[in-house]
Protein backbone atom coordinates (compact mmCIF):
# COMPACT_ATOMS: atom_id res chain seq x y z
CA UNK A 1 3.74 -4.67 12.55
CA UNK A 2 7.40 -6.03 13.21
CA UNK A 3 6.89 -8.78 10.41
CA UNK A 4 5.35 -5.77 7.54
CA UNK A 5 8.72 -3.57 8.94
CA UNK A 6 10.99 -6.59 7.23
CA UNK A 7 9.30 -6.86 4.16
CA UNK A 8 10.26 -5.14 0.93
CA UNK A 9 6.66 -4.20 0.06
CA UNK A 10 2.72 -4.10 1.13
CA UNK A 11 0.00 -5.93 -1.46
CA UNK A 12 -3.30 -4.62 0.86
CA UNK A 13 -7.09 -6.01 -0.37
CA UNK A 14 -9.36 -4.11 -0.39
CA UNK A 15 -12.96 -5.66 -0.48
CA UNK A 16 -14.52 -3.59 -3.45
CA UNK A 17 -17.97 -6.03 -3.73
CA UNK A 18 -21.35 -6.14 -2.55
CA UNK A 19 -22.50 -9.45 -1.64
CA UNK A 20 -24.81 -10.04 1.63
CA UNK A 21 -23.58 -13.50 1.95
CA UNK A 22 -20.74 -12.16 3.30
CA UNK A 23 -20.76 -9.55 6.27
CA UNK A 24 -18.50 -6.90 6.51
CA UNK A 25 -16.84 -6.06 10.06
CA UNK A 26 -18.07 -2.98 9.95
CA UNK A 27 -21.07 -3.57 8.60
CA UNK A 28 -21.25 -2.02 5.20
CA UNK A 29 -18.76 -2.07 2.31
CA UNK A 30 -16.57 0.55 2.16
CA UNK A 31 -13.13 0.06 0.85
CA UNK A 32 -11.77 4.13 0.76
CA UNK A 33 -12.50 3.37 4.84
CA UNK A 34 -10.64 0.30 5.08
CA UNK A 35 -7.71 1.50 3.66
CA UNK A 36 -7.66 4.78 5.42
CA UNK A 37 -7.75 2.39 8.66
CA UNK A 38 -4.48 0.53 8.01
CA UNK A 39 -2.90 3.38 6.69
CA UNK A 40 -3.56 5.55 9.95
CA UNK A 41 -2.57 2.40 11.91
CA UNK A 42 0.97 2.03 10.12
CA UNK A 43 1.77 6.04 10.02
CA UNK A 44 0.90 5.92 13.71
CA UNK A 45 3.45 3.91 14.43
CA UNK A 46 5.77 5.27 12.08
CA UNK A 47 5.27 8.69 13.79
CA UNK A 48 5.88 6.96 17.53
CA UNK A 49 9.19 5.36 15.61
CA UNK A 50 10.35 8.95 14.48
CA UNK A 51 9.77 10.32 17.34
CA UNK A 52 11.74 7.99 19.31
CA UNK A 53 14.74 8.24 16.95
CA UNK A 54 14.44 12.19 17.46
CA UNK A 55 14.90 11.97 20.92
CA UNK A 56 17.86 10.21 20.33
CA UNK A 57 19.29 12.08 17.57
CA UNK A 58 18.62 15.79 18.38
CA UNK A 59 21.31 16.06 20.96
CA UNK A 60 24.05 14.84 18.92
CA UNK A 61 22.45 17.17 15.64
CA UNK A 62 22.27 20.39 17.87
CA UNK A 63 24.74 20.52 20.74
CA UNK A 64 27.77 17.79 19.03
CA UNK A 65 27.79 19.43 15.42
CA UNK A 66 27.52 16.08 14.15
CA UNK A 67 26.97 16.28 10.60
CA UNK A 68 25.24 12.90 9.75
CA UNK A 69 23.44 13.62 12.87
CA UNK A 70 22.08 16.83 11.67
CA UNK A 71 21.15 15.26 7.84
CA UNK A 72 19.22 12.63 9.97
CA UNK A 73 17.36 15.08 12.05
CA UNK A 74 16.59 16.84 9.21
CA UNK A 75 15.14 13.65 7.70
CA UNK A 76 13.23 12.71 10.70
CA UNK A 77 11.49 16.63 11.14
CA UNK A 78 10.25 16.10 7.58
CA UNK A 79 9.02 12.75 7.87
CA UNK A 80 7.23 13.82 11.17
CA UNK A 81 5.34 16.59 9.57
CA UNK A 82 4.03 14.25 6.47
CA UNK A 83 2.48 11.92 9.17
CA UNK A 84 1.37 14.50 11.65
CA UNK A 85 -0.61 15.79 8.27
CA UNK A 86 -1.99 11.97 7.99
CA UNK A 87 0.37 11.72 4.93
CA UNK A 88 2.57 8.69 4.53
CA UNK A 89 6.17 8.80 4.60
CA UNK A 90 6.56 7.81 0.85
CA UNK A 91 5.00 11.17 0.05
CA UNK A 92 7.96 12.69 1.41
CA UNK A 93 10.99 12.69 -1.18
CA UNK A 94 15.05 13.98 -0.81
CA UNK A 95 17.29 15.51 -2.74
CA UNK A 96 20.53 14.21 -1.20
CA UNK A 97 22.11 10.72 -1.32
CA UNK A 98 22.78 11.46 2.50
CA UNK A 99 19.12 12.40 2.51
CA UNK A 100 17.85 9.27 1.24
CA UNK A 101 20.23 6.84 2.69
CA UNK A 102 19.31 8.33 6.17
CA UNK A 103 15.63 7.97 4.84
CA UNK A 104 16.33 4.45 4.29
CA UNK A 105 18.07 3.25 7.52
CA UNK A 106 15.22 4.18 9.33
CA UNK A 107 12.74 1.05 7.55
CA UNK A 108 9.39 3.18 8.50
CA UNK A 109 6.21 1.27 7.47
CA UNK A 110 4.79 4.01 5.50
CA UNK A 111 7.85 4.28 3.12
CA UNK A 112 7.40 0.99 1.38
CA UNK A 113 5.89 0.53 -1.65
CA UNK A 114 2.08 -0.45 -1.59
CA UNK A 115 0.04 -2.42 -4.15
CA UNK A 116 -4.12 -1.70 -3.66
CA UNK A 117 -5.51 -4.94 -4.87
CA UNK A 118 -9.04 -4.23 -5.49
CA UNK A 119 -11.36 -7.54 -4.90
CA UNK A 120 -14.20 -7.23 -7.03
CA UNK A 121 -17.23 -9.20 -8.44
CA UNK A 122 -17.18 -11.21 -10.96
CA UNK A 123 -19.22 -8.48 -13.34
CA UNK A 124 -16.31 -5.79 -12.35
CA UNK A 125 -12.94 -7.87 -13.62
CA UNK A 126 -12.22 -6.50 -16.66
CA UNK A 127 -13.93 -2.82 -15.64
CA UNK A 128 -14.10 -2.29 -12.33
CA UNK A 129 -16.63 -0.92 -10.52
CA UNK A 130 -17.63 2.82 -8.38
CA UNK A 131 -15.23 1.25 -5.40
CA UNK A 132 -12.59 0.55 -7.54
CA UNK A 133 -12.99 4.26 -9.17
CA UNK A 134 -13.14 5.79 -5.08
CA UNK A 135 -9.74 3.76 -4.29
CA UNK A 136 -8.45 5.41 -7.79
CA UNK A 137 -9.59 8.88 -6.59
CA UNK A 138 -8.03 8.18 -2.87
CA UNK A 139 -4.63 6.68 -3.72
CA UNK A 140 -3.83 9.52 -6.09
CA UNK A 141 -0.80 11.30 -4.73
CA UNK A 142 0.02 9.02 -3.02
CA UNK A 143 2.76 6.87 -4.79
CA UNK A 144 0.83 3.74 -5.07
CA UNK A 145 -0.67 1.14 -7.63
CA UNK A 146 -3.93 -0.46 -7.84
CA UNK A 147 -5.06 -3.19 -9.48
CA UNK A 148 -8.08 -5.27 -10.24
CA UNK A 149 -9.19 -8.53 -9.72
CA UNK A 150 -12.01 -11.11 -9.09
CA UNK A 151 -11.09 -13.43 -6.54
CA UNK A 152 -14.13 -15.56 -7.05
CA UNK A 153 -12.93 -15.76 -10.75
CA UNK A 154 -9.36 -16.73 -9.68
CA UNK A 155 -10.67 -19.14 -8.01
CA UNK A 156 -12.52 -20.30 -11.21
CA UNK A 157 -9.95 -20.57 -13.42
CA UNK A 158 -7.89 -22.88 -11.11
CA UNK A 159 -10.68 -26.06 -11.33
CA UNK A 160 -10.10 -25.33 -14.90
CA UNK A 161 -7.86 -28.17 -16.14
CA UNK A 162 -6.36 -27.24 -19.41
CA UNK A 163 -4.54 -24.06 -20.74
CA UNK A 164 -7.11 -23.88 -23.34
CA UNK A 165 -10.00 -24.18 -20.68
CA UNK A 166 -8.64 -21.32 -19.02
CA UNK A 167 -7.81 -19.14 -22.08
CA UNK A 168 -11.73 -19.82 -23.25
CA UNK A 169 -12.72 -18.80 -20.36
CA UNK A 170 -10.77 -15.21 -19.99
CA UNK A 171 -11.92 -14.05 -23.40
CA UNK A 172 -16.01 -14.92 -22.17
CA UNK A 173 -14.92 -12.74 -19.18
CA UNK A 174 -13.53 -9.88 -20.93
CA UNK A 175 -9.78 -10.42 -19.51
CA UNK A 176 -6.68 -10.66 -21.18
CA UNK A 177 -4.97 -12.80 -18.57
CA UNK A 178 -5.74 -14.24 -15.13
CA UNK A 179 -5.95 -11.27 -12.02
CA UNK A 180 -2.57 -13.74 -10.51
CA UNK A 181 -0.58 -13.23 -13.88
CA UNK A 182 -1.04 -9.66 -13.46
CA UNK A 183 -0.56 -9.47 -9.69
CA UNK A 184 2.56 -11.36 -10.14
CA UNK A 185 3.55 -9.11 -13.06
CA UNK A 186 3.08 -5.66 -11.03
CA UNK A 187 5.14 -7.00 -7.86
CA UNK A 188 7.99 -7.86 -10.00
């Protein structure tokens, strides 16, 4: 978790395929599941973070009349309710620029910007499939992006040799451009 706490953002892959070649760890597909799982994991320890920083803060905020004290205790109450509801921390927004710079000194897990990559057959590329539409339906709300791709078709398109090869070969699968060109395009 220390190494996700330094990065700027979280790309998280969801499986979104049936194939029973390939075994699940928990036995069946279900990508709605999977993501709840990290996302738990992360705004657990987000909430153990917060409530650390609390302890630490609520002295100076109540007793010392510190005022950036008191903004970050603020800050850290409303970011404590969001995950004691299960709720991320990115769901919670502020008004101030004290607000959010206090927000921001605090690098929680759950405030950085997610990307749901959605791994899907190679059928489901260009439409996506019911696991793809039940990631949709969970991630609304929540300040996120999704987006589809075919690893198995990635994979594809790199033995391809030539531009025109790989062009060819989009347009028979229904895509516009390669599920990388795209990923690459929505983290930058």
């Amino acid at each position: 978790l220390a190494n996700i706490r330094e990065c700027d953002a979280i790309i998280h892959v969801l499986r979104c395929f049936d194939n029973g070649n390939i075994v699940h760890v928990d036995g069946s597909v279900n990508p709605v599941r999977d993501k709840e799982i990290i996302d738990t994991e992360l705004q657990l320890k987000d909430l153990e973070t917060v409530e650390a920083r609390i302890k630490k803060v609520e002295k100076a905020a109540r007793v010392g009349g510190d005022k950036q004290a008191k903004i970050e205790l603020q800050v850290l109450e409303a970011y404590r309710d969001a995950l004691e509801q299960g709720k991320s921390a990115r769901t919670v927004t502020f008004e101030t620029e004290d607000e959010i710079a206090a927000a921001k000194s605090l690098f929680l897990l759950t405030t950085k910007p997610v990307l749901y990559v959605c791994n899907v057959d190679d059928a489901s590329a260009s439409t996506g499939n019911a696991y793809t539409e039940a990631v949709k339906k969970a991630i609304e709300g929540e300040d996120a992006e999704m987006l589809i791709i075919s690893a198995q078709t990635e994979a594809d398109i790199a033995e391809l040799e030539s531009y025109e090869e790989k062009q060819m070969f989009l347009e028979d699968m229904g895509l516009s451009e390669s599920g990388c060109n795209r990923l690459i395009k929505a983290i930058s």
